[in-house]
Protein backbone atom coordinates (compact mmCIF):
# COMPACT_ATOMS: atom_id res chain seq x y z
CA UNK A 1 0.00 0.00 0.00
CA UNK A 2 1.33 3.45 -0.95
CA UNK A 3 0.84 5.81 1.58
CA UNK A 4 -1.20 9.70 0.65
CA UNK A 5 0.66 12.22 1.92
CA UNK A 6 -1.87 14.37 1.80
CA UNK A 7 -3.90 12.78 3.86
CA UNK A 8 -1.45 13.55 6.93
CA UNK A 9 -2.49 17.17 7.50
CA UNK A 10 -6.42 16.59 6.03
CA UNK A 11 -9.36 16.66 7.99
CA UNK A 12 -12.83 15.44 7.46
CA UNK A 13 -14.36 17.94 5.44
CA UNK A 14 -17.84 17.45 5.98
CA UNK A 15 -19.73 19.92 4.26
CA UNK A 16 -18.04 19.12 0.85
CA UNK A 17 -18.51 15.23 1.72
CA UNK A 18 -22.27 16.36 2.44
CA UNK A 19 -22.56 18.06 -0.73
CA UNK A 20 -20.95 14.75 -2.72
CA UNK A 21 -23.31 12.51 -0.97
CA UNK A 22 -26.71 14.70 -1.81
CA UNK A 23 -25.56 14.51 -5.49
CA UNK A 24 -25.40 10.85 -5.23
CA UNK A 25 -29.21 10.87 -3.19
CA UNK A 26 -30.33 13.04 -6.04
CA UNK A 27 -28.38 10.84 -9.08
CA UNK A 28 -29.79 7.68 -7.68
CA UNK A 29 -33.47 8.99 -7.29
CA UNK A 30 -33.95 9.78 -10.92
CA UNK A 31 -32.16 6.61 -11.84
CA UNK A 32 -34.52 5.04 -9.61
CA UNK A 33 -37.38 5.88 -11.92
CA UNK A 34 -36.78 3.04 -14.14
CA UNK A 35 -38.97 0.32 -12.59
CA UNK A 36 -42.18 2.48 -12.36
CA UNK A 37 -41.72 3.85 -15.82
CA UNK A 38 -41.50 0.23 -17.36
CA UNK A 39 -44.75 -0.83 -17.15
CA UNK A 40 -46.25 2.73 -18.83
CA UNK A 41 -43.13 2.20 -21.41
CA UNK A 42 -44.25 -1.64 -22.27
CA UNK A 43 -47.82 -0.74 -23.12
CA UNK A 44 -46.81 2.75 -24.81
CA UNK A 45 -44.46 0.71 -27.44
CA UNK A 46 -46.18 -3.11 -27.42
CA UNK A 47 -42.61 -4.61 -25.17
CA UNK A 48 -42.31 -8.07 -24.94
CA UNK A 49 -40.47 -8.70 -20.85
CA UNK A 50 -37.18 -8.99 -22.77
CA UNK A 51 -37.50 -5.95 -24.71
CA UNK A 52 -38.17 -4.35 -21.66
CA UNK A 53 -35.24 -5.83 -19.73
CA UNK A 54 -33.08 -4.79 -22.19
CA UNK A 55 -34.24 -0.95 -21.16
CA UNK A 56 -33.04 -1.84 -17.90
CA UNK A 57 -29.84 -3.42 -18.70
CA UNK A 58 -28.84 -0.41 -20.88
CA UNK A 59 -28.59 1.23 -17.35
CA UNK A 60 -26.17 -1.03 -15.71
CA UNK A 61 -24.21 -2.43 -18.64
CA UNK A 62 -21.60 0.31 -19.14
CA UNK A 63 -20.83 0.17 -15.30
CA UNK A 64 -18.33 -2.87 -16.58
CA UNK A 65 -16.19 0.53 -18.03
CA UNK A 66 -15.78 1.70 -14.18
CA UNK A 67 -12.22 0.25 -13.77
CA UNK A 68 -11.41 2.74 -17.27
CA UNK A 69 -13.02 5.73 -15.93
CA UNK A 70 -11.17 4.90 -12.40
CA UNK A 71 -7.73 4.51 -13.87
CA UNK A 72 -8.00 7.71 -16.07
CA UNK A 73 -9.36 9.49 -12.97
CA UNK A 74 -6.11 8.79 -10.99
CA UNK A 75 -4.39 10.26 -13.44
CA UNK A 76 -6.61 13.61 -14.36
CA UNK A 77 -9.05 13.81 -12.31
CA UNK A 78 -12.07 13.89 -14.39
CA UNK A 79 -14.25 16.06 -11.30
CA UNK A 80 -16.58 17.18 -14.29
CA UNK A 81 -17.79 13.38 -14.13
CA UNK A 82 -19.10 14.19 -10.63
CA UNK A 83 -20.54 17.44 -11.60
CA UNK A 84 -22.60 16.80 -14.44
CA UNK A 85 -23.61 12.92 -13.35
CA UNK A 86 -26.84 14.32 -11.30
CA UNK A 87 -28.33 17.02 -14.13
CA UNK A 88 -27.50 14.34 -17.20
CA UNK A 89 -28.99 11.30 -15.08
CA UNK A 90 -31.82 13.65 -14.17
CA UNK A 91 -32.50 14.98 -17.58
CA UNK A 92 -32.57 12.08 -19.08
CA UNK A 93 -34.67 10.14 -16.79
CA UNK A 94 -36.97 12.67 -16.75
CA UNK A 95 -37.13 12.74 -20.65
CA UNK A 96 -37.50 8.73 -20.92
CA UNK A 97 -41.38 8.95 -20.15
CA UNK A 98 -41.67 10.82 -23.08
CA UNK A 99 -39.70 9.40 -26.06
CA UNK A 100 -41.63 9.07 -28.90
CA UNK A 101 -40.37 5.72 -29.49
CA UNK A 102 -38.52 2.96 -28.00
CA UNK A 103 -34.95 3.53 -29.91
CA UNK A 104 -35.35 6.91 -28.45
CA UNK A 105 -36.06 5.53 -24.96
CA UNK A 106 -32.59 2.91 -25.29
CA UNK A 107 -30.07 6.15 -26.56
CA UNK A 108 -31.56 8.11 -23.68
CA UNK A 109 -31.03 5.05 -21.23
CA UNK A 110 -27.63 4.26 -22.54
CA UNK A 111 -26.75 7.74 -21.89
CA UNK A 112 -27.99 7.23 -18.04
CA UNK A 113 -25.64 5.04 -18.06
CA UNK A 114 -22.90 6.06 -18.72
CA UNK A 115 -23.33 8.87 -16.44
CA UNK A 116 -24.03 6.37 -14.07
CA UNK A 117 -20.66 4.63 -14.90
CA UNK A 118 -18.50 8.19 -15.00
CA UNK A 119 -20.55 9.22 -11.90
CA UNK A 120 -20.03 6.34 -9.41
CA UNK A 121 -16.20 5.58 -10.41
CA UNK A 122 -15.43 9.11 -9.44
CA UNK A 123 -17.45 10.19 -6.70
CA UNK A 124 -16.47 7.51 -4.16
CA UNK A 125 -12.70 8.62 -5.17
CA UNK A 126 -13.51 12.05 -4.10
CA UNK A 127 -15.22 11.50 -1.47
CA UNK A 128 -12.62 9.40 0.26
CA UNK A 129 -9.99 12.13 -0.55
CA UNK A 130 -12.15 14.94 1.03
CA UNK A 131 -12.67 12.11 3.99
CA UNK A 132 -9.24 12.09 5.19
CA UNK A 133 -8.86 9.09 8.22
CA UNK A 134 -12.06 8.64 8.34
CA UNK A 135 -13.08 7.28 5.21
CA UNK A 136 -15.45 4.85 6.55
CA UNK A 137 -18.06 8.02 7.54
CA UNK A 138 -17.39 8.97 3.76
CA UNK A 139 -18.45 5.74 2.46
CA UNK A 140 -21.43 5.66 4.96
CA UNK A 141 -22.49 8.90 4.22
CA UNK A 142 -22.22 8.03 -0.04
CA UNK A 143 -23.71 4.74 0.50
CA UNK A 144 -26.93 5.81 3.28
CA UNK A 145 -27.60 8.85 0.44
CA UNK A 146 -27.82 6.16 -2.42
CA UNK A 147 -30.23 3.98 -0.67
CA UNK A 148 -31.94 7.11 0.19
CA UNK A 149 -32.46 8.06 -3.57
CA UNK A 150 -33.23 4.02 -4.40
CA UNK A 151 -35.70 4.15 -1.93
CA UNK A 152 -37.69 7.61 -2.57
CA UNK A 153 -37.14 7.66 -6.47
CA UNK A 154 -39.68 5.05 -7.36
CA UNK A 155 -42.43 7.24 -5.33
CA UNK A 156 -41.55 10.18 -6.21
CA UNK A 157 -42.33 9.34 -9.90
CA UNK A 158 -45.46 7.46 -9.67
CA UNK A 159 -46.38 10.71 -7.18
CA UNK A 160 -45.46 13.09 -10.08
CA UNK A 161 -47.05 10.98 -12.86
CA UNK A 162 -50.43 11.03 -10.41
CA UNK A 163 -50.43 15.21 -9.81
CA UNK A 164 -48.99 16.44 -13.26
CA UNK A 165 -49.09 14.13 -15.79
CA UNK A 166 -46.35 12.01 -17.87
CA UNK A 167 -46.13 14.82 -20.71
CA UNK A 168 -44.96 17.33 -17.63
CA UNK A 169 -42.13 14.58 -16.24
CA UNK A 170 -39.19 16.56 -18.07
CA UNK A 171 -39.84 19.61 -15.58
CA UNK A 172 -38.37 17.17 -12.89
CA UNK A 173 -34.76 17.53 -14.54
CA UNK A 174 -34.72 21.14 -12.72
CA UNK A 175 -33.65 19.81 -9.27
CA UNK A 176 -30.69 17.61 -10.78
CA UNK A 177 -29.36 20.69 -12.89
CA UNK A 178 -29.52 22.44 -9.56
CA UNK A 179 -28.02 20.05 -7.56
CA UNK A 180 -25.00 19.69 -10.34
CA UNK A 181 -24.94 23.27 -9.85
CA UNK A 182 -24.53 23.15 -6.00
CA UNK A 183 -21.35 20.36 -6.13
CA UNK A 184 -19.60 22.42 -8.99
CA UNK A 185 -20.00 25.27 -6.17
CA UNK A 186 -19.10 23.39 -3.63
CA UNK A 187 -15.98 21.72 -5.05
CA UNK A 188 -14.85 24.03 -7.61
CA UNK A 189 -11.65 24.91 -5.86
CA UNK A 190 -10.82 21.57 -4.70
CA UNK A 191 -8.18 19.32 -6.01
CA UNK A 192 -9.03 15.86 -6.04
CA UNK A 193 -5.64 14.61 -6.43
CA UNK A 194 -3.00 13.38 -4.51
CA UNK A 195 -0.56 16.35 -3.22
CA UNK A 196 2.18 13.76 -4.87
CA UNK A 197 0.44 12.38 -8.23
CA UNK A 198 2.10 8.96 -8.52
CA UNK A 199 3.82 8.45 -12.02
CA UNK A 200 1.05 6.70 -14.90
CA UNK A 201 1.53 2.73 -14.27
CA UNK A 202 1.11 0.54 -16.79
CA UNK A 203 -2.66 -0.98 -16.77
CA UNK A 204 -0.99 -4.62 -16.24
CA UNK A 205 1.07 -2.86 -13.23
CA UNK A 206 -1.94 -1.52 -12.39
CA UNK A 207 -4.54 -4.57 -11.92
CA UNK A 208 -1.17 -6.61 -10.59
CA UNK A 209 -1.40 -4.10 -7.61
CA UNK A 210 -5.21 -4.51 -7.23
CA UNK A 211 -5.33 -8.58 -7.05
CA UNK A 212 -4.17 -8.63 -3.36
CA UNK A 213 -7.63 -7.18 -1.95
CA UNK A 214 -9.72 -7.00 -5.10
CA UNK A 215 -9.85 -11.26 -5.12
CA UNK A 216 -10.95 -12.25 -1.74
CA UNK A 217 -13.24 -8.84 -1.53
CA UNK A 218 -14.64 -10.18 -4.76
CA UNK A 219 -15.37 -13.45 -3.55
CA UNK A 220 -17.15 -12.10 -0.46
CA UNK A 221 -19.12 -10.25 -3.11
CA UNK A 222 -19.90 -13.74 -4.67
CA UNK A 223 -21.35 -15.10 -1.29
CA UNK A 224 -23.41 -12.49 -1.04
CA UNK A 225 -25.00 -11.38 -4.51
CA UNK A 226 -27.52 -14.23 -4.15
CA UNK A 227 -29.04 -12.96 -0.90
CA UNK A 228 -29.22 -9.70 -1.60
CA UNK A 229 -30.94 -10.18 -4.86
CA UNK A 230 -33.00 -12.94 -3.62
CA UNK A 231 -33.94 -10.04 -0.49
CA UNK A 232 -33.70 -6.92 -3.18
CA UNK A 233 -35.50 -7.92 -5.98
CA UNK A 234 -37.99 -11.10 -5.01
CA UNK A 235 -38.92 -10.38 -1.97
CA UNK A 236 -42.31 -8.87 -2.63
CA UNK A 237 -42.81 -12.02 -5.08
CA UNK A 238 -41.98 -14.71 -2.31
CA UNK A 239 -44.18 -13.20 0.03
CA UNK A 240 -47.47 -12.52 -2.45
CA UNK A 241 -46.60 -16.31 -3.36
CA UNK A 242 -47.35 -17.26 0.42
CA UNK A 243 -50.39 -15.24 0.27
CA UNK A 244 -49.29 -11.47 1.52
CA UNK A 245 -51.70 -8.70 0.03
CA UNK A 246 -49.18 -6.59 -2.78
CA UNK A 247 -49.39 -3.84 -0.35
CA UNK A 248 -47.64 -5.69 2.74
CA UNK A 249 -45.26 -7.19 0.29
CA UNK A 250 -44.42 -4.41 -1.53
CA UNK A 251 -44.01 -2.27 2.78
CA UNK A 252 -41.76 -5.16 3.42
CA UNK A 253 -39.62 -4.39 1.19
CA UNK A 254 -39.42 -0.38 2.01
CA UNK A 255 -39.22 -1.90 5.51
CA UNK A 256 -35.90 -3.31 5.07
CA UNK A 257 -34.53 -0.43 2.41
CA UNK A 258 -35.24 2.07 5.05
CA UNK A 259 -33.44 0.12 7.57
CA UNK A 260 -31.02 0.05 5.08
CA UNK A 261 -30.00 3.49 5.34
CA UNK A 262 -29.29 3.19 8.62
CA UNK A 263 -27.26 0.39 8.88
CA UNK A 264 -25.26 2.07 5.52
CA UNK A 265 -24.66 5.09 7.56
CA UNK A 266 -23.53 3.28 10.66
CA UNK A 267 -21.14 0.56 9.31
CA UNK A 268 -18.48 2.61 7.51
CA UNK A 269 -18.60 5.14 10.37
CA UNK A 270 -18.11 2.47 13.09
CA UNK A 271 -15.27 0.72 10.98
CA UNK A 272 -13.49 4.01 11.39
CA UNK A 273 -13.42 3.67 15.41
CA UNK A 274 -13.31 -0.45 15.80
CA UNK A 275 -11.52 -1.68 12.71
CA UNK A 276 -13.20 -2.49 9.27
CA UNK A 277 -12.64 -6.34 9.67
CA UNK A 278 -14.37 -6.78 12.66
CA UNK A 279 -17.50 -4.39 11.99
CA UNK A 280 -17.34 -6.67 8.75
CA UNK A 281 -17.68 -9.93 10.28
CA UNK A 282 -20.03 -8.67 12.66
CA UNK A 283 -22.36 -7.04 9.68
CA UNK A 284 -21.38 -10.48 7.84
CA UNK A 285 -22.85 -12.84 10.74
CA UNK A 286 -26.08 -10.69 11.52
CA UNK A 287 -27.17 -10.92 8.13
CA UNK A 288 -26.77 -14.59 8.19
CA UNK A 289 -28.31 -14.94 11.58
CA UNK A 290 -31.41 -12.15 10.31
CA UNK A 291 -31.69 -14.26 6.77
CA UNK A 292 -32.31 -17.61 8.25
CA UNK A 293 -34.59 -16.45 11.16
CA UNK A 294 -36.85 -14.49 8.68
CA UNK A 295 -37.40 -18.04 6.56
CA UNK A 296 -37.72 -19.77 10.02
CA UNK A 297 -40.78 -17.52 11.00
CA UNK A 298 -44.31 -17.17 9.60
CA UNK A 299 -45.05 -14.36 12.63
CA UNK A 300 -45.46 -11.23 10.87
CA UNK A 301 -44.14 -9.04 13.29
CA UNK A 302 -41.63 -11.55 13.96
CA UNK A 303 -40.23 -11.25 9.94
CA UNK A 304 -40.64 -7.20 9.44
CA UNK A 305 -38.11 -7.27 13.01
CA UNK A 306 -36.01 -9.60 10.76
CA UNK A 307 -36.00 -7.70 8.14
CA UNK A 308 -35.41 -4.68 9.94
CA UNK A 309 -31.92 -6.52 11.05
CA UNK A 310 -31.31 -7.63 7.46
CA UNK A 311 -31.34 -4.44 5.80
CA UNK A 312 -29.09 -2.63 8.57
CA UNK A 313 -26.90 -5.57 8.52
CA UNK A 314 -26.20 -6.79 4.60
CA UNK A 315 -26.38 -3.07 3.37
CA UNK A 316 -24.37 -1.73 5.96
CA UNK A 317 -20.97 -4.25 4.30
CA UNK A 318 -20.82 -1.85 1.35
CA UNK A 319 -19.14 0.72 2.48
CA UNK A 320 -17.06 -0.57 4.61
CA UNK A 321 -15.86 -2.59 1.58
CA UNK A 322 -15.51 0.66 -0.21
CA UNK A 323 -12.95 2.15 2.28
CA UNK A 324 -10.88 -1.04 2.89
CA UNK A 325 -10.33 -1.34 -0.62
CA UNK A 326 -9.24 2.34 -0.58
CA UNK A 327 -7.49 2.03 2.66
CA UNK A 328 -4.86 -0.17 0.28
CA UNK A 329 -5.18 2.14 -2.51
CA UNK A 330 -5.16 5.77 -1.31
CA UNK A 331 -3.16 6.73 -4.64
CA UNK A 332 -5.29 4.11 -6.90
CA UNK A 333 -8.53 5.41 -5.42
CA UNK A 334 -10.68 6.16 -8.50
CA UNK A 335 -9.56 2.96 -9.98
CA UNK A 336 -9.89 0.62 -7.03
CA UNK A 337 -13.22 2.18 -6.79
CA UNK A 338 -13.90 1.46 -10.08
CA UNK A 339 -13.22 -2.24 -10.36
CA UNK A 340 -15.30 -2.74 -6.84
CA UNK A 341 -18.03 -1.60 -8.84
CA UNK A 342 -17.44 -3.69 -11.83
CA UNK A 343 -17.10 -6.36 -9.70
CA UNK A 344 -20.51 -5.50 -7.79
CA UNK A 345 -22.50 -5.56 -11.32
CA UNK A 346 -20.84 -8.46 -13.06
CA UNK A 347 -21.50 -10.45 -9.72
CA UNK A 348 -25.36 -9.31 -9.59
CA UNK A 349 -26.04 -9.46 -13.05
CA UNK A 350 -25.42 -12.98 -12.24
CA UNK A 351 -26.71 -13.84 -9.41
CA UNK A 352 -30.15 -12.51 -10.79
CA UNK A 353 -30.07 -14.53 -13.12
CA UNK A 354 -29.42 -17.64 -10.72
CA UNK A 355 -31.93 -16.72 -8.43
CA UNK A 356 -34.23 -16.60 -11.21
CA UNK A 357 -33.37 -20.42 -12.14
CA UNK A 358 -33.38 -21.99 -8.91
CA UNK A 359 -37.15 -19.86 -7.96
CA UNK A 360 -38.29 -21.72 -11.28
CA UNK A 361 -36.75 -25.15 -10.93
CA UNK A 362 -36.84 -25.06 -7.26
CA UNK A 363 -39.31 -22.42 -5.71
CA UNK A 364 -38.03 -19.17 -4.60
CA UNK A 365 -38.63 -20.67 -0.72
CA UNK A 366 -35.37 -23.17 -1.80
CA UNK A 367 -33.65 -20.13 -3.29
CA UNK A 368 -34.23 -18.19 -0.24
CA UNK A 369 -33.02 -20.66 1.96
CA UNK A 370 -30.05 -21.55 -0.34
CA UNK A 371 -28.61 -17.72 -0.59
CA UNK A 372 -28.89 -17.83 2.92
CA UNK A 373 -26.58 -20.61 3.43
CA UNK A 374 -23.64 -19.15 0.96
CA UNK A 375 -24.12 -16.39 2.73
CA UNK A 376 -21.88 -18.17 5.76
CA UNK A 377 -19.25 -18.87 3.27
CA UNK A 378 -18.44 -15.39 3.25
CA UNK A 379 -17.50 -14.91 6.66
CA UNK A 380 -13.78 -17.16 6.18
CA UNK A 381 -13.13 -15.11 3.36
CA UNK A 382 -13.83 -11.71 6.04
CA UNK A 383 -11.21 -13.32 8.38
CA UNK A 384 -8.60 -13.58 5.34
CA UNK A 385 -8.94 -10.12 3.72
CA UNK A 386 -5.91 -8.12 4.38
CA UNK A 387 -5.52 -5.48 7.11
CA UNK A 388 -4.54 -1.69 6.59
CA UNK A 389 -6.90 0.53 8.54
CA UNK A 390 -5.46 2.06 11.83
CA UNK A 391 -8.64 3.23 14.06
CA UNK A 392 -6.06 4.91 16.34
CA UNK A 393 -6.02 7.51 13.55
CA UNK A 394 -9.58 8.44 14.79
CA UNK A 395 -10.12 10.49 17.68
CA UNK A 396 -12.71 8.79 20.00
CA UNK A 397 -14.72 12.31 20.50
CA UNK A 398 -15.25 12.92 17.07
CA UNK A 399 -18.80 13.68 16.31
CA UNK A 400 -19.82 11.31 13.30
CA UNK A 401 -19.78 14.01 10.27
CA UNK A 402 -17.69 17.04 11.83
């Protein structure tokens, strides 16, 4: 690991970290508008379910370009990739309920993502810089204000449909031009580089320096794709399939989101004072221990506790990922960054797909039960990842974000 000078006399610099993490709330709640859009877009063109998965794919697939955008980022910078992500994503969402025709509707998705791509290789990168020691509260804060905008982005669209119409959608885009506005402002005179740029390494060099930490932190994203798309995506399925009214499916599953947040916010930040290792293994084991009880219950208020526990727990391991894998790299950071996030979609394109199969062949009770159990394959592979956070660099009466 290369140490960052600059990180010596830095402090946590919370209002630009603030500002970083509302661009990523607002990014992620016009991205968010996909699923609620799909249905009006499938009867507005004639879509077959594949034609209208490839809509959604289009918004994920050019996140497999991250570790690019990362590695040129370490070397330039590339801050206008933060600036504009929120006011393209948010243009172009907000433009999507209108396209005349479906071609339109894929160029303006493909677009999304790509901001997407540019947008989530860079920001963590920045934020971590701005973070200083405590990088974990960065990550918590980036991570808690995604889930935020995943969670409200869905409602916020059908709520704006409802009150003025699909034709008036496009007037959403205002708020994400404003909010680019507001982190140009905010960050305008900061450099995001190192105080010592290192000198351009050779992309083999580059991913040869990565494999340490970038294997077994992939693999413990293997062992847990499956549960949190099994949790993520089916969840309101497996419970209208054992008889739950759409609405108390569809609650459960804002249930555990919202406790989501929380336990996003709370992991990275407590990784900073106790270690990221063991806040991982801890975050690893309760959302083992909260997976099996939920399919071990048919109480009702017995699974929405469960769930409760999930979503803190298996959402709160991403960003504490995020800053061990920048702990290593605090020179790499926009690349490292970058192939996490690679990683992350490669791994749950997949395991959606698996989940899929075994809730055909199997029934998504089996599929449940079986994510669950990889899920405590995972926690060797926590006690094996490499160490390189000092807590001690943390004072003990820091507030959490000043």
């Amino acid at each position: 690991m290369i140490a960052d000078q600059s990180l010596a006399t830095e402090k946590f610099q919370s209002e630009r970290v603030s500002t970083i993490a509302l661009g990523h709330a607002v990014h992620d709640t016009y991205s968010a508008f996909l699923p609620s859009l799909l249905p009006l877009l499938i009867q507005r063109y004639a879509l077959s379910k594949t034609e209208a998965g490839v809509l959604s794919f289009l918004t994920q697939a050019p996140s497999i370009l991250q570790p690019f955008i990362g590695y040129l980022g370490d070397r330039v910078g590339l801050r206008p990739l933060l600036f504009l992500g929120p006011a393209i994503t948010a243009t172009m969402m907000s433009l999507v309920g209108v396209a005349p025709t479906y071609p339109t509707a894929m160029i303006l998705l493909l677009v999304v993502g790509l901001s997407s791509a540019g947008f989530h290789a860079i920001g963590p990168a920045i934020a971590g810089r701005l973070s200083a020691y405590r990088l974990g509260l960065g990550m918590s804060l980036w991570m808690a204000a995604g889930e935020l905008g995943r969670t409200l982005g869905p409602l916020i669209v059908v709520i704006a449909i409802q009150g003025l119409g699909i034709r008036r959608l496009p007037w959403l885009m205002i708020v994400g031009i404003l909010v680019s506005l507001a982190v140009y402002w905010s960050l305008r005179n900061v450099s995001t580089l190192p105080d010592h740029p290192p000198e351009p390494l050779p992309w083999k060099r580059a991913w040869a320096l990565l494999r340490p930490v970038l294997i077994p932190v992939s693999a413990l994203l293997v062992t847990r794709a499956l549960a949190q798309v099994a949790f993520s995506t089916f969840l309101p399925t497996f419970l209208t399939e054992e008889g739950a009214t759409l609405w108390l499916a569809g609650g459960s599953l804002t249930i555990m989101e919202f406790a989501g947040i929380g336990g996003a916010f709370l992991g990275g930040s407590l990784s900073d004072r106790l270690g990221r290792k063991p806040v991982l293994l801890a975050a690893g084991l309760g959302t083992s221990v909260f997976a099996f009880a939920f399919l071990t219950t048919s109480q009702l208020v017995l699974r929405l506790i469960t769930l409760l526990g999930l979503g803190a727990t298996m959402l709160s391991m991403t960003p504490i990922l995020m800053a061990l894998i920048q702990d290593h790299y605090p020179e790499q950071r926009a690349l490292a960054n970058g192939a996490f996030m690679a990683v992350n979609f490669v791994v749950g394109s997949l395991a959606m797909l698996g989940v899929g199969w075994l809730g055909d062949h199997l029934g998504l009770y089996t599929a449940f039960f079986l994510s669950a159990g990889v899920l405590t394959l995972g926690l060797p592979i926590i006690l094996a990842l490499p160490n390189g956070h000092s807590r001690a660099k943390v004072k003990e009466n820091d507030s959490p974000i000043g």
